[in-house]
N, C-alpha and C. Protein backbone atom coordinates (compact mmCIF):
# COMPACT_ATOMS: atom_id res chain seq x y z
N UNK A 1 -131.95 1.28 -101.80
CA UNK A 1 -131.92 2.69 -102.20
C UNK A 1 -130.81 2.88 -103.23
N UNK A 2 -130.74 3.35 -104.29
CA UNK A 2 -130.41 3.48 -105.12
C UNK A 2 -129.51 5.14 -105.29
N UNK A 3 -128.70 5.03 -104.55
CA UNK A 3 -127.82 6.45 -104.66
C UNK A 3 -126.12 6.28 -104.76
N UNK A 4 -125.52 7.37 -104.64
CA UNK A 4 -124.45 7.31 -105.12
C UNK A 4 -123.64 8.83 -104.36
N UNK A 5 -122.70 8.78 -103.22
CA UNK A 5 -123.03 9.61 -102.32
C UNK A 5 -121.15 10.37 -101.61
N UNK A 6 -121.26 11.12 -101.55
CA UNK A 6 -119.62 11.71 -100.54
C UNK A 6 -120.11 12.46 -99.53
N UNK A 7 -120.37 11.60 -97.90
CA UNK A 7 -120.70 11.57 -97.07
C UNK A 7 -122.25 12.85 -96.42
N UNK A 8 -122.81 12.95 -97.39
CA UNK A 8 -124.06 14.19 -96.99
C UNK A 8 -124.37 13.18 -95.86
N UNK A 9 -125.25 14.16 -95.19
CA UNK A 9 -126.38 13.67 -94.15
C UNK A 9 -127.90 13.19 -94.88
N UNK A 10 -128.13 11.79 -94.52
CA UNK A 10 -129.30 11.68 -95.17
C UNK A 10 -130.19 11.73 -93.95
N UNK A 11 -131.69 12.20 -93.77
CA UNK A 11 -132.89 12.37 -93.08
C UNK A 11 -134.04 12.99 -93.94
N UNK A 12 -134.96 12.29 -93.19
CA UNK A 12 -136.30 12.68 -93.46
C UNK A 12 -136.89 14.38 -92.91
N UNK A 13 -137.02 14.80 -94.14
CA UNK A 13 -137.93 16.04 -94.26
C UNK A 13 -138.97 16.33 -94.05
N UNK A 14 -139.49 16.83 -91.97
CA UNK A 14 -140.68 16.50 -92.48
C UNK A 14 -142.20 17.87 -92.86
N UNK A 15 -141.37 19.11 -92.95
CA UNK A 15 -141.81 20.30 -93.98
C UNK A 15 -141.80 19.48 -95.22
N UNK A 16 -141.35 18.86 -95.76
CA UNK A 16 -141.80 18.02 -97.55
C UNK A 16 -141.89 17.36 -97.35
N UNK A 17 -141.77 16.76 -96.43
CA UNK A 17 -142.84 14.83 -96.47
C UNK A 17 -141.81 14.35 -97.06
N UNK A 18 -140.76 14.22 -97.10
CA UNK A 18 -140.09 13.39 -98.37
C UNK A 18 -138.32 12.88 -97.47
N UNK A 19 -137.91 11.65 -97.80
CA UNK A 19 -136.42 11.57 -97.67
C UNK A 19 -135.33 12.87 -97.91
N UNK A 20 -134.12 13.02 -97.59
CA UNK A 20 -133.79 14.04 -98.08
C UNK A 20 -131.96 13.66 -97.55
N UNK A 21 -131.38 14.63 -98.52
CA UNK A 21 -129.59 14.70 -98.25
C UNK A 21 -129.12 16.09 -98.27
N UNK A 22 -128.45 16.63 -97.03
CA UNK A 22 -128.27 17.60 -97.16
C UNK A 22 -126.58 17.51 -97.24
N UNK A 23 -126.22 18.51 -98.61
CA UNK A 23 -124.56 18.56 -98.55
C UNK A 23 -123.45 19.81 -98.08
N UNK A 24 -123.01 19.33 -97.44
CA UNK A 24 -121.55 20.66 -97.46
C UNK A 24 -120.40 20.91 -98.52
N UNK A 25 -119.89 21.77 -97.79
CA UNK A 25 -118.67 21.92 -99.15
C UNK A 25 -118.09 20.77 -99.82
N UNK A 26 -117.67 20.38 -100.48
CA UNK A 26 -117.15 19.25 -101.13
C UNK A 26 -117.99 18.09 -101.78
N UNK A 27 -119.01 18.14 -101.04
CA UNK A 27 -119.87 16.85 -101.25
C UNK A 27 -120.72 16.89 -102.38
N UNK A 28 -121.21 15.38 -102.84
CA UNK A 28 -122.08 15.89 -104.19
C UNK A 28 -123.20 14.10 -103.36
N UNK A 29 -123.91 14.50 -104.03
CA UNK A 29 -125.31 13.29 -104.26
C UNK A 29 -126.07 12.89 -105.29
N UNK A 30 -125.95 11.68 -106.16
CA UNK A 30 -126.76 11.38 -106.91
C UNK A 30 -127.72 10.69 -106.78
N UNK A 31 -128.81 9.96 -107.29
CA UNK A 31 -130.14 9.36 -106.88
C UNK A 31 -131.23 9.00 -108.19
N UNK A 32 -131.64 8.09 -107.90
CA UNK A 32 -132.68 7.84 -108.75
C UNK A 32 -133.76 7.75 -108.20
N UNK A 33 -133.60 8.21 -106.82
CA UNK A 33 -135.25 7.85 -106.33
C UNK A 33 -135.64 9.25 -106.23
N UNK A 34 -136.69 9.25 -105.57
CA UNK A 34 -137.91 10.43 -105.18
C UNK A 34 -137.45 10.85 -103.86
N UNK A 35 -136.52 12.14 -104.09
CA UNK A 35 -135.80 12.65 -103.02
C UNK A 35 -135.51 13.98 -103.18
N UNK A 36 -134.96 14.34 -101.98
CA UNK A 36 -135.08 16.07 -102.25
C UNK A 36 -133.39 15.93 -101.51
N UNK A 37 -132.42 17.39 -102.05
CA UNK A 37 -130.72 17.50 -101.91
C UNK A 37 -130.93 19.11 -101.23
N UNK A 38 -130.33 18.83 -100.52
CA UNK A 38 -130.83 20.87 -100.11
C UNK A 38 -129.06 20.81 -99.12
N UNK A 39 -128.68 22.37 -99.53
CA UNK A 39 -127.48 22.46 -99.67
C UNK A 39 -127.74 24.54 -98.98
N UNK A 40 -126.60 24.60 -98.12
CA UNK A 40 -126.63 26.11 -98.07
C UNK A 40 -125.46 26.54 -98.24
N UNK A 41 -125.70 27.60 -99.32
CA UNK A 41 -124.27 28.65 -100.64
C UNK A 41 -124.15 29.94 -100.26
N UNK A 42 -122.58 30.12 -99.69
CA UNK A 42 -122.52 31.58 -100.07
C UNK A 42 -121.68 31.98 -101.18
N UNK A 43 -119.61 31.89 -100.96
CA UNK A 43 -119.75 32.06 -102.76
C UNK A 43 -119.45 30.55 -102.82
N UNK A 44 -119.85 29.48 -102.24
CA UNK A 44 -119.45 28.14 -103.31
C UNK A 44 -120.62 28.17 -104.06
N UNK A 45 -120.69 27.31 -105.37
CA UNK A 45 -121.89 27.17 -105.97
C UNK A 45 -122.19 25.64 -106.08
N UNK A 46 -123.13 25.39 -106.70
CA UNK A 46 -124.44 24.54 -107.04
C UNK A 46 -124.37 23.59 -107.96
N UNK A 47 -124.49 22.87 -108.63
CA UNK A 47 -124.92 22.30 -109.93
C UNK A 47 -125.81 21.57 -109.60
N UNK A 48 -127.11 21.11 -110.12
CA UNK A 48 -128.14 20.42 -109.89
C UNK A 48 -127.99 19.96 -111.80
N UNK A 49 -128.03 18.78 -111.80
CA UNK A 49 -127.78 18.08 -112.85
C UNK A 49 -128.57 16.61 -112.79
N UNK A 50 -129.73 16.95 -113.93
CA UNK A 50 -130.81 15.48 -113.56
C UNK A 50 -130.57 15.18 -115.33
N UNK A 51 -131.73 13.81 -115.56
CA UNK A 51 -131.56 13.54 -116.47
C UNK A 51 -133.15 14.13 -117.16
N UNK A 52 -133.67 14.75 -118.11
CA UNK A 52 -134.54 15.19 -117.78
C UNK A 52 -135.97 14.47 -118.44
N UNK A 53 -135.41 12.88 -118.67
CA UNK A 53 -136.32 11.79 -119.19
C UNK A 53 -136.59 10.87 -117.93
N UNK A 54 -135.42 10.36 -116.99
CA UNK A 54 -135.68 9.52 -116.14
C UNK A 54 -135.80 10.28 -114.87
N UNK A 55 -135.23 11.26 -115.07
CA UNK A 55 -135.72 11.66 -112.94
C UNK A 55 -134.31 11.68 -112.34
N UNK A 56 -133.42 10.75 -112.74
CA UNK A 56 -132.03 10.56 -112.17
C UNK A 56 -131.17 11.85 -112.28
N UNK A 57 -130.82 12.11 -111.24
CA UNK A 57 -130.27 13.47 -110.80
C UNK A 57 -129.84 13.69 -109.73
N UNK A 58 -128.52 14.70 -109.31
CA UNK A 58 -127.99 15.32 -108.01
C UNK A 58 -127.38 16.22 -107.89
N UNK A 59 -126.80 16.66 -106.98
CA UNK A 59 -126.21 18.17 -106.72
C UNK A 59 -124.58 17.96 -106.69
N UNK A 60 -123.80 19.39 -106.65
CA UNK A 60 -122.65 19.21 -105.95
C UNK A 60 -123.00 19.98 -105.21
N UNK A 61 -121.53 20.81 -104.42
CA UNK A 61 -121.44 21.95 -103.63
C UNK A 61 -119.53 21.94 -104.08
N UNK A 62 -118.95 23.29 -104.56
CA UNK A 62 -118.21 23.06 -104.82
C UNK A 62 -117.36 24.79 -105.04
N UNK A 63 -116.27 24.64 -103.98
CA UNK A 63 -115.57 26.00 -104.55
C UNK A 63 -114.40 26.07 -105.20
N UNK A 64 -113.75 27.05 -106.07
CA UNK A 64 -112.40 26.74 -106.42
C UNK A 64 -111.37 27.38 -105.55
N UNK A 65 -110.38 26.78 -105.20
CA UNK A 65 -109.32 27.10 -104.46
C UNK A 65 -109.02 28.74 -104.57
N UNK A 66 -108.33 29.75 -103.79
CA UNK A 66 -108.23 30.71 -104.21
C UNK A 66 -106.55 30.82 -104.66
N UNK A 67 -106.14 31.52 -105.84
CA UNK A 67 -104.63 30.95 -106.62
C UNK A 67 -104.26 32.10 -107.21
N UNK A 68 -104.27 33.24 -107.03
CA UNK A 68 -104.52 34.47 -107.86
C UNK A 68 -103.73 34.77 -108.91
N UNK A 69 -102.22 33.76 -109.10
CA UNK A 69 -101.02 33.25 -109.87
C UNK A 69 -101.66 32.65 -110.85
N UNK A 70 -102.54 31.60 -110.62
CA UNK A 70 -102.78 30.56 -111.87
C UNK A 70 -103.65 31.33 -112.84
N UNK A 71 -103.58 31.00 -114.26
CA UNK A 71 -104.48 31.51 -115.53
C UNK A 71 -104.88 29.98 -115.97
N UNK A 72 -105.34 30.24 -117.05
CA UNK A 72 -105.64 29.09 -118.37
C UNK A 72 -106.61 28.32 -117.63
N UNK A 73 -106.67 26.70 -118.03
CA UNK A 73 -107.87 26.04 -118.13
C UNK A 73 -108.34 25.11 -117.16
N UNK A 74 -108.25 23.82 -117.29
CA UNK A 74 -108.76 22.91 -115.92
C UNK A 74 -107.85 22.57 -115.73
N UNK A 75 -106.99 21.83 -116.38
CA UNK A 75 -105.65 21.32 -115.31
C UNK A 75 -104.86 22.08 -114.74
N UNK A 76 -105.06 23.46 -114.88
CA UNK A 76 -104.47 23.95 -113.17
C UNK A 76 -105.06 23.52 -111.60
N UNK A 77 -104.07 23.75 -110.90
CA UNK A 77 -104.48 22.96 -109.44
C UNK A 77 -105.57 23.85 -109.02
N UNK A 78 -106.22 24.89 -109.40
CA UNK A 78 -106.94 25.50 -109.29
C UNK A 78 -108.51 25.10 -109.61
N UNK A 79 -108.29 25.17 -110.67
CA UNK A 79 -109.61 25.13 -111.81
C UNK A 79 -110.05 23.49 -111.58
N UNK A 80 -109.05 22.88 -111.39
CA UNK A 80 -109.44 20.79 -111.53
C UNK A 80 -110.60 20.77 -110.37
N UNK A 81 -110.23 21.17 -109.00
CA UNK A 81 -111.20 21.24 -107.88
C UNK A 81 -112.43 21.39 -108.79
N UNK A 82 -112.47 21.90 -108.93
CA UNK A 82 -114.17 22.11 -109.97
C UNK A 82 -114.94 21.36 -110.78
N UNK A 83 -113.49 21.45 -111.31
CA UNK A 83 -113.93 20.08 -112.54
C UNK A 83 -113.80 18.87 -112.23
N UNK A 84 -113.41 18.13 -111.10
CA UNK A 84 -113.36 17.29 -110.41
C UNK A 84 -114.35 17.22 -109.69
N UNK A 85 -115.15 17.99 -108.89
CA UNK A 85 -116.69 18.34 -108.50
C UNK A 85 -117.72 17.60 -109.64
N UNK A 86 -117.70 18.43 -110.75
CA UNK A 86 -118.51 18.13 -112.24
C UNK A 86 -118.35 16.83 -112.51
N UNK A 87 -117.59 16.05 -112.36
CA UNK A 87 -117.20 14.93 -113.32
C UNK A 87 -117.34 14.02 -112.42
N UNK A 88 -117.12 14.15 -110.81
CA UNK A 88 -117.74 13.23 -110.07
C UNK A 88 -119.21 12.53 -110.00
N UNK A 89 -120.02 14.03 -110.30
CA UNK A 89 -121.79 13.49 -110.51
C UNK A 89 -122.06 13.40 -111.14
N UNK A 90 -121.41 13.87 -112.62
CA UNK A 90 -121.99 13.86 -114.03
C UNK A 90 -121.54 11.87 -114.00
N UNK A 91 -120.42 11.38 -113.48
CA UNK A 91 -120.05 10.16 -113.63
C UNK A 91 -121.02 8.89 -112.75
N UNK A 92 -121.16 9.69 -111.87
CA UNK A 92 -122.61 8.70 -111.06
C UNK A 92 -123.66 9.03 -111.85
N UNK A 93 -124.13 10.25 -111.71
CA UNK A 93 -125.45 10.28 -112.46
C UNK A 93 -125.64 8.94 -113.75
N UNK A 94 -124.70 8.95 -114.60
CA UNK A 94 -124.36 8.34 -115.67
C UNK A 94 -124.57 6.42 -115.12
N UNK A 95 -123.40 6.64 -114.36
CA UNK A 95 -123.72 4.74 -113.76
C UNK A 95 -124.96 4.43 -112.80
N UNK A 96 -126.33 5.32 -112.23
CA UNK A 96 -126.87 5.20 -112.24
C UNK A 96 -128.05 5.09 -113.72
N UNK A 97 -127.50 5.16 -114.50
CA UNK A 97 -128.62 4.90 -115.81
C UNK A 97 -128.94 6.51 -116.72
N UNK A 98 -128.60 7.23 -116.12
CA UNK A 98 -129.17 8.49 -116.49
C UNK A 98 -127.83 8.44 -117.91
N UNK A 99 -128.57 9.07 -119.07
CA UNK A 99 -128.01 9.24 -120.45
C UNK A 99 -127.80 10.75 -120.62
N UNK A 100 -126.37 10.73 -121.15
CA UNK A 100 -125.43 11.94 -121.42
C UNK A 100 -126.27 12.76 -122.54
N UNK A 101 -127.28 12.63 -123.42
CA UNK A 101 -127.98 13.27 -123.85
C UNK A 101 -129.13 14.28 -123.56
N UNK A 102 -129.88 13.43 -122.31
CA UNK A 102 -130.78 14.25 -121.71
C UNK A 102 -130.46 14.68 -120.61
N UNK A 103 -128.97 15.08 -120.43
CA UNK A 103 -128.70 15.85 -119.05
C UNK A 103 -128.84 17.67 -119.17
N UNK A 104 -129.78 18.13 -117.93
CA UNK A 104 -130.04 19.36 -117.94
C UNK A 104 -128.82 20.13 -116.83
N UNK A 105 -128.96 20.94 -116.57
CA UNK A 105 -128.43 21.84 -115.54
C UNK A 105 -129.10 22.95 -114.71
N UNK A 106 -129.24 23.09 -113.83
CA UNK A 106 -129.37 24.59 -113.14
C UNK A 106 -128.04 24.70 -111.51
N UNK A 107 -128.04 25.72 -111.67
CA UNK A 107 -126.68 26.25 -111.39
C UNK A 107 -126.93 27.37 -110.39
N UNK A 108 -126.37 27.26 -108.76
CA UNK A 108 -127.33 28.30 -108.14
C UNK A 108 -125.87 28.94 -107.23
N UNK A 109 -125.47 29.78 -106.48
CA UNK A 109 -124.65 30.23 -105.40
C UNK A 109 -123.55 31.41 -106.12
N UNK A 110 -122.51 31.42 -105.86
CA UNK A 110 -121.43 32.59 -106.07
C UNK A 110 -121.70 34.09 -105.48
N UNK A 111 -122.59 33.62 -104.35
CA UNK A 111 -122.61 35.36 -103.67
C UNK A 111 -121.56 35.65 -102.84
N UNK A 112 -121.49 37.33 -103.05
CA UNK A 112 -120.13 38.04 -102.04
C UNK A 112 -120.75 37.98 -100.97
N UNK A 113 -120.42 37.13 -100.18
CA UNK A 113 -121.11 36.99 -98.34
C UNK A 113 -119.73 37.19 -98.04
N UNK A 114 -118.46 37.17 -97.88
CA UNK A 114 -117.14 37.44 -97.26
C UNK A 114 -116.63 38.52 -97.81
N UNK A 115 -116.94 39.72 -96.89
CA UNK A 115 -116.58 40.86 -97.47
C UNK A 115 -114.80 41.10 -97.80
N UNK A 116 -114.11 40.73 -96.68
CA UNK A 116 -112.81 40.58 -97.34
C UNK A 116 -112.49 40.17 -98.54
N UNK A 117 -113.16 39.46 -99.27
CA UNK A 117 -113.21 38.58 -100.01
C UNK A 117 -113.59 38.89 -101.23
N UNK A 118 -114.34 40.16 -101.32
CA UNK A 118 -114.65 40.33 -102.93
C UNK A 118 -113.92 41.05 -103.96
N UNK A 119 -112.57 41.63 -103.17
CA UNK A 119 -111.48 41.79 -104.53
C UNK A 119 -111.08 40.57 -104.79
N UNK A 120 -110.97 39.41 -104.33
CA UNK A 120 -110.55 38.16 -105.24
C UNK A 120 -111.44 37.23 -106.39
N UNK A 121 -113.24 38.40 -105.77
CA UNK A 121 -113.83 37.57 -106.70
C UNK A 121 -114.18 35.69 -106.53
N UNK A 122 -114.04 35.67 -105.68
CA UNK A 122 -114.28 34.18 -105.01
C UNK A 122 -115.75 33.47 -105.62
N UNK A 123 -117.03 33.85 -105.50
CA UNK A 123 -117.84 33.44 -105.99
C UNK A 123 -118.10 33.67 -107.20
N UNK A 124 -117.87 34.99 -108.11
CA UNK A 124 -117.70 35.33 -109.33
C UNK A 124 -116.68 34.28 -109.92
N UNK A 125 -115.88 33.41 -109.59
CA UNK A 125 -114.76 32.68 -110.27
C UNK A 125 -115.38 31.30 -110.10
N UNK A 126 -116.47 30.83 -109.00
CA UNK A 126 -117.11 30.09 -108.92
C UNK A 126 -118.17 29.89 -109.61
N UNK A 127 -118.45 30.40 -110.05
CA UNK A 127 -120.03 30.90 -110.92
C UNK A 127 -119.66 31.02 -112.22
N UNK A 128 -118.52 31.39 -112.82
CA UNK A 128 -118.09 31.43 -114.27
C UNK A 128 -117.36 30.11 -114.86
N UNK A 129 -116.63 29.65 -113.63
CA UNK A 129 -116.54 28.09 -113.91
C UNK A 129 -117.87 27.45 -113.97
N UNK A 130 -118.76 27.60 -113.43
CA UNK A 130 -119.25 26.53 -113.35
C UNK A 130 -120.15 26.31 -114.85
N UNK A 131 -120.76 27.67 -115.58
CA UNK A 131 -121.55 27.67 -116.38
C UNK A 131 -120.41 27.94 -117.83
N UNK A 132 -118.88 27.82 -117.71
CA UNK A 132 -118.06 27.56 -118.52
C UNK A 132 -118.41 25.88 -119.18
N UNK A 133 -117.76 25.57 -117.75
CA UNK A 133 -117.91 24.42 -117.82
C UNK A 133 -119.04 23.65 -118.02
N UNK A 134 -119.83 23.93 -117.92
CA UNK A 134 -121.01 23.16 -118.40
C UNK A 134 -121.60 23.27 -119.55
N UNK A 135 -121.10 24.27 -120.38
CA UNK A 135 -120.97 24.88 -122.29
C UNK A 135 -120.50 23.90 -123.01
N UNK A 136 -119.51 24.28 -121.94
CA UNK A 136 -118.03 22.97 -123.14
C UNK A 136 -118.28 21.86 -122.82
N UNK A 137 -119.43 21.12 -121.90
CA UNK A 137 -119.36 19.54 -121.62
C UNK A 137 -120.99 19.10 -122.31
N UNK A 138 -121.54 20.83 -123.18
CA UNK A 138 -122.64 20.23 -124.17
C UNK A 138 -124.16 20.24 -122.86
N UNK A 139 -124.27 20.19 -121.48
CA UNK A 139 -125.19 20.62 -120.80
C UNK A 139 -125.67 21.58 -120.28
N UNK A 140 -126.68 21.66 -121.20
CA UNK A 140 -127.32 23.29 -121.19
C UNK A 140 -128.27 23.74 -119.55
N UNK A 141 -127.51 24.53 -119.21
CA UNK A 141 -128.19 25.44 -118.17
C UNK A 141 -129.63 25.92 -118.18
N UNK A 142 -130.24 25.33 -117.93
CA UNK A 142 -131.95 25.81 -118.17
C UNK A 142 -131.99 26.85 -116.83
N UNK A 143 -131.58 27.04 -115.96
CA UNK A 143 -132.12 28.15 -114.58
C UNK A 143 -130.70 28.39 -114.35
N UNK A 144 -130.53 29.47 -113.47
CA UNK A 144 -129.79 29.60 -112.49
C UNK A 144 -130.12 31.09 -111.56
N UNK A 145 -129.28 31.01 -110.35
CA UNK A 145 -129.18 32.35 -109.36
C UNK A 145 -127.91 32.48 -109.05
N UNK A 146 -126.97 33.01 -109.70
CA UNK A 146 -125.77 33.82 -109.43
C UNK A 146 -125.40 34.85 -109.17
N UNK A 147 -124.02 34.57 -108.56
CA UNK A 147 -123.74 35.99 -107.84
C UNK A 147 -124.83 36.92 -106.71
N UNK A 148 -124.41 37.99 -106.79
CA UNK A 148 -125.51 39.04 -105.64
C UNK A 148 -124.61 38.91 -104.56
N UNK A 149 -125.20 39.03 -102.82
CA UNK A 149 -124.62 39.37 -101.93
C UNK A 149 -125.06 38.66 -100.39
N UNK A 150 -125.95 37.67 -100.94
CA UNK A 150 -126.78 37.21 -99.79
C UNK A 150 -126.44 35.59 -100.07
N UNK A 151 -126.64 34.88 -99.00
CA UNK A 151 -126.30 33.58 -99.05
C UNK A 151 -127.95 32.64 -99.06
N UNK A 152 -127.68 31.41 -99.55
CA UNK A 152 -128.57 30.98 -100.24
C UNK A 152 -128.76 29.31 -99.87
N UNK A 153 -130.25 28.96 -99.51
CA UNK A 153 -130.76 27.64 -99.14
C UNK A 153 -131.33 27.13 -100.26
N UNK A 154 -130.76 25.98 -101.23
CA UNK A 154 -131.43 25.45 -102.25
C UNK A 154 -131.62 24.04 -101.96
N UNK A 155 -132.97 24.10 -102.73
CA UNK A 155 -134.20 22.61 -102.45
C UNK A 155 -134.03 22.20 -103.44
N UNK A 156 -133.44 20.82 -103.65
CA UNK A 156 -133.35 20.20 -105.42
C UNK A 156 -134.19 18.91 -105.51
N UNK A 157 -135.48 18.56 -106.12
CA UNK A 157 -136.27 17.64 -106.59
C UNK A 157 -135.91 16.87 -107.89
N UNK A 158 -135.04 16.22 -108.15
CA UNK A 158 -134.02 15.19 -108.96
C UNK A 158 -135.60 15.11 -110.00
N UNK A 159 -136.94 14.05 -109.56
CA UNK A 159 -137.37 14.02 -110.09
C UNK A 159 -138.61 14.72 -110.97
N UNK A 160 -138.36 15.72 -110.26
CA UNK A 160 -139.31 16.76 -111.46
C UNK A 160 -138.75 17.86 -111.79
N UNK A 161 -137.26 17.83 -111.36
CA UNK A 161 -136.46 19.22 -111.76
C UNK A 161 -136.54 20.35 -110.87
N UNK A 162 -137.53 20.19 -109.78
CA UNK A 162 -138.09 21.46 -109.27
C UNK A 162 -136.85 22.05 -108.50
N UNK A 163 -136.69 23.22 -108.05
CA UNK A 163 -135.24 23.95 -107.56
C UNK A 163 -136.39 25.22 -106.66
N UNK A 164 -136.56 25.02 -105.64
CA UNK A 164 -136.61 26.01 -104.57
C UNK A 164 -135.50 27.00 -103.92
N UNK A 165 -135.21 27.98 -104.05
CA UNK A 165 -134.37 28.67 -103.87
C UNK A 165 -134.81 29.77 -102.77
N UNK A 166 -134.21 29.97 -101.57
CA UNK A 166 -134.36 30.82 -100.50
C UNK A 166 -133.36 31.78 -100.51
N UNK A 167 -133.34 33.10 -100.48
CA UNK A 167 -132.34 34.05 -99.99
C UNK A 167 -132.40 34.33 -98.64
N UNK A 168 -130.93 34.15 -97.88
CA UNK A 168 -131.07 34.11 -96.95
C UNK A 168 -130.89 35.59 -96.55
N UNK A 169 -131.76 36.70 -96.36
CA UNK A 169 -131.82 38.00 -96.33
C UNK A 169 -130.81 38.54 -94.82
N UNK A 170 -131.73 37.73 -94.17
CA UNK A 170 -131.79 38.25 -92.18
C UNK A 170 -130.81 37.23 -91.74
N UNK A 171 -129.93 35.88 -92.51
CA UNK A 171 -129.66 35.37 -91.62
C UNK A 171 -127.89 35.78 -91.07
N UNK A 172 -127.62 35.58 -90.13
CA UNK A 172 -126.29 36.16 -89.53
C UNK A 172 -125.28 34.52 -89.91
N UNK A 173 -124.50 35.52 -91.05
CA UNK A 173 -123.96 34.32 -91.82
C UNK A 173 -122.35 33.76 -91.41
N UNK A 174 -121.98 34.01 -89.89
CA UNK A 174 -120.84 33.50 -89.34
C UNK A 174 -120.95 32.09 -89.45
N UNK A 175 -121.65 30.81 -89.55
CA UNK A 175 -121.31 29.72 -89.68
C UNK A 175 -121.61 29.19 -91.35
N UNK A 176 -122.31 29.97 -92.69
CA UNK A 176 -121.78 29.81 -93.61
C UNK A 176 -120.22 30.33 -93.95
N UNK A 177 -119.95 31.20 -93.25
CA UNK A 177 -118.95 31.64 -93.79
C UNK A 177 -117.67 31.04 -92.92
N UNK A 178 -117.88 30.12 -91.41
CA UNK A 178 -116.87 29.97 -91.12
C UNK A 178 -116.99 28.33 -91.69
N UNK A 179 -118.00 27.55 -92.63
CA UNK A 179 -117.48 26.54 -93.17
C UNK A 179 -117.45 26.40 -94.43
N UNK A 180 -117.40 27.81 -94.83
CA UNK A 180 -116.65 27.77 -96.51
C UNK A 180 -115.04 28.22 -96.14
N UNK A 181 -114.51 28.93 -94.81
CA UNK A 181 -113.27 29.27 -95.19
C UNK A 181 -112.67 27.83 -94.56
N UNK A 182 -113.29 27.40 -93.66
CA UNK A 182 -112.32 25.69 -93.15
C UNK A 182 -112.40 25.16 -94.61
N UNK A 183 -113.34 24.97 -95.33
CA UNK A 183 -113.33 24.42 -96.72
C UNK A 183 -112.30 25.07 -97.41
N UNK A 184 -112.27 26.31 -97.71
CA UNK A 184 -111.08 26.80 -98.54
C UNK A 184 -109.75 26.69 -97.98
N UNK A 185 -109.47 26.70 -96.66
CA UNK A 185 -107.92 25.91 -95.77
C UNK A 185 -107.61 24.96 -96.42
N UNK A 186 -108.86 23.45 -96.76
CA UNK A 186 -108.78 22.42 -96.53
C UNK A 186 -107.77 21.64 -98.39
N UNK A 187 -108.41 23.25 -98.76
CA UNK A 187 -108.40 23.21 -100.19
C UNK A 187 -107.28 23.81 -100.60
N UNK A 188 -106.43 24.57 -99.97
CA UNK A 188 -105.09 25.19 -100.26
C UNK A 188 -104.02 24.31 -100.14
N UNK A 189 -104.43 23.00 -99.30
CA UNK A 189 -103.03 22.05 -98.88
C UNK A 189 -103.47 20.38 -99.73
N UNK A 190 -104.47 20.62 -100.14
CA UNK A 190 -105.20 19.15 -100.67
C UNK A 190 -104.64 19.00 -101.99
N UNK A 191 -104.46 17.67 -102.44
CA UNK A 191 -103.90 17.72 -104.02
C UNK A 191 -105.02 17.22 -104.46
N UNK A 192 -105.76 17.24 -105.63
CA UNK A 192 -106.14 16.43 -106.38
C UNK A 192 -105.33 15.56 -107.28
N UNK A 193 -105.51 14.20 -106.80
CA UNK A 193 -104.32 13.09 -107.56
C UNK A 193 -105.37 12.83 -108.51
N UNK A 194 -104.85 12.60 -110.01
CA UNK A 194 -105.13 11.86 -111.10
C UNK A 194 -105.89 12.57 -111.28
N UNK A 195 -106.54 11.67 -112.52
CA UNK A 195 -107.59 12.59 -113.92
C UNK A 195 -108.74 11.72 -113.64
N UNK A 196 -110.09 12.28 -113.92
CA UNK A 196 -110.85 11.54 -113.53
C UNK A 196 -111.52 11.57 -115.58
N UNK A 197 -111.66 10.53 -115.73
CA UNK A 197 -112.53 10.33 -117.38
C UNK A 197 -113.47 9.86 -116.99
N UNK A 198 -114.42 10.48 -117.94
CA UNK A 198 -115.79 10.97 -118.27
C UNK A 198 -116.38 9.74 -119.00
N UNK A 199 -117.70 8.68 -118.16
CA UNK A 199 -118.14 8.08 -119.31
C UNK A 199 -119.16 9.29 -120.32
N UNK A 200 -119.22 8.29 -121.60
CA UNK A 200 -120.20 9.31 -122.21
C UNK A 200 -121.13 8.09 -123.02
């Protein structure tokens, strides 16, 4: 099997007939095979990033720390979490075979599901990084579902691009929301050491 992985759960799907990896906060999955990544967002967001000649493609799941002090660009201890997300799969995707030319994007999560939470803008800061960042690294965003208020189940098909997207309307969102804030704890005391470079 041919993947490239930060600890998801892999199992068989058997509503799609198909293998499958499901990720939590932090985690990303790349792949070249015929597989499906399904991930549930409230404000962390998404990147689904394939190649859109070979099929080779994967997700993150990824929030930025909350820092309300820091400004400016990625190398704040802030903003890197993110971009350290990006550059992890854009860098597998890549050493699996997939070429920096035909990489697409769609980009899904940053909803206010933590009501305390939406004067800081938490998913709005998640959601503007992410489609910042993906301007300035030249991969164009073909879809996305940002922002809103409801939390969100996304289905990612690496090899045909396909992106199923569920709003989770009715569901009672105490365990998205109590493992995005252990995620954001985890993320207030964590350093990111070193720079990670980009093949291209």
């Amino acid at each position: 099997m041919n993947v490239d992985i930060v600890s998801p759960k892999l199992y068989f799907d058997r509503a799609f007939d198909i293998d499958a990896a499901r990720l939590l906060p932090g985690e990303y999955f790349a792949t070249s095979n015929d597989m499906m990544i399904v991930t549930t967002l409230g404000s962390c967001v998404a990147a689904c990033i394939r190649d859109s000649r070979s099929g080779i493609g994967g997700m993150n799941h990824f929030m930025l720390p909350e820092n309300n002090q820091e400004n400016g660009g990625w190398g704040n201890s802030s903003t890197r979490y993110g971009a350290y997300a990006m550059e992890m799969l854009i860098n597998q995707l890549l050493k699996l075979g997939a070429r920096r030319a035909n990489l697409e994007a769609k980009l899904f999560g940053g909803g206010a599901v933590i009501k305390h939470m939406k004067s800081i803008n938490v998913g709005e800061r998640n959601a503007k990084f992410g489609l910042d960042y993906l301007q300035t690294e030249g991969i164009p965003v073909i879809s996305k579902d940002l922002l809103d208020v409801y939390p969100r189940k996304v289905y990612f098909f690496p090899q045909t691009g396909k992106v199923l997207v569920k709003k989770l309307y009715n569901l009672h969102n105490e365990e998205i929301i109590s493992r995005e804030q252990s995620y954001r704890s985890k993320l207030q005391v964590t350093k990111v050491e070193g720079d990670i470079e980009l093949f291209t």
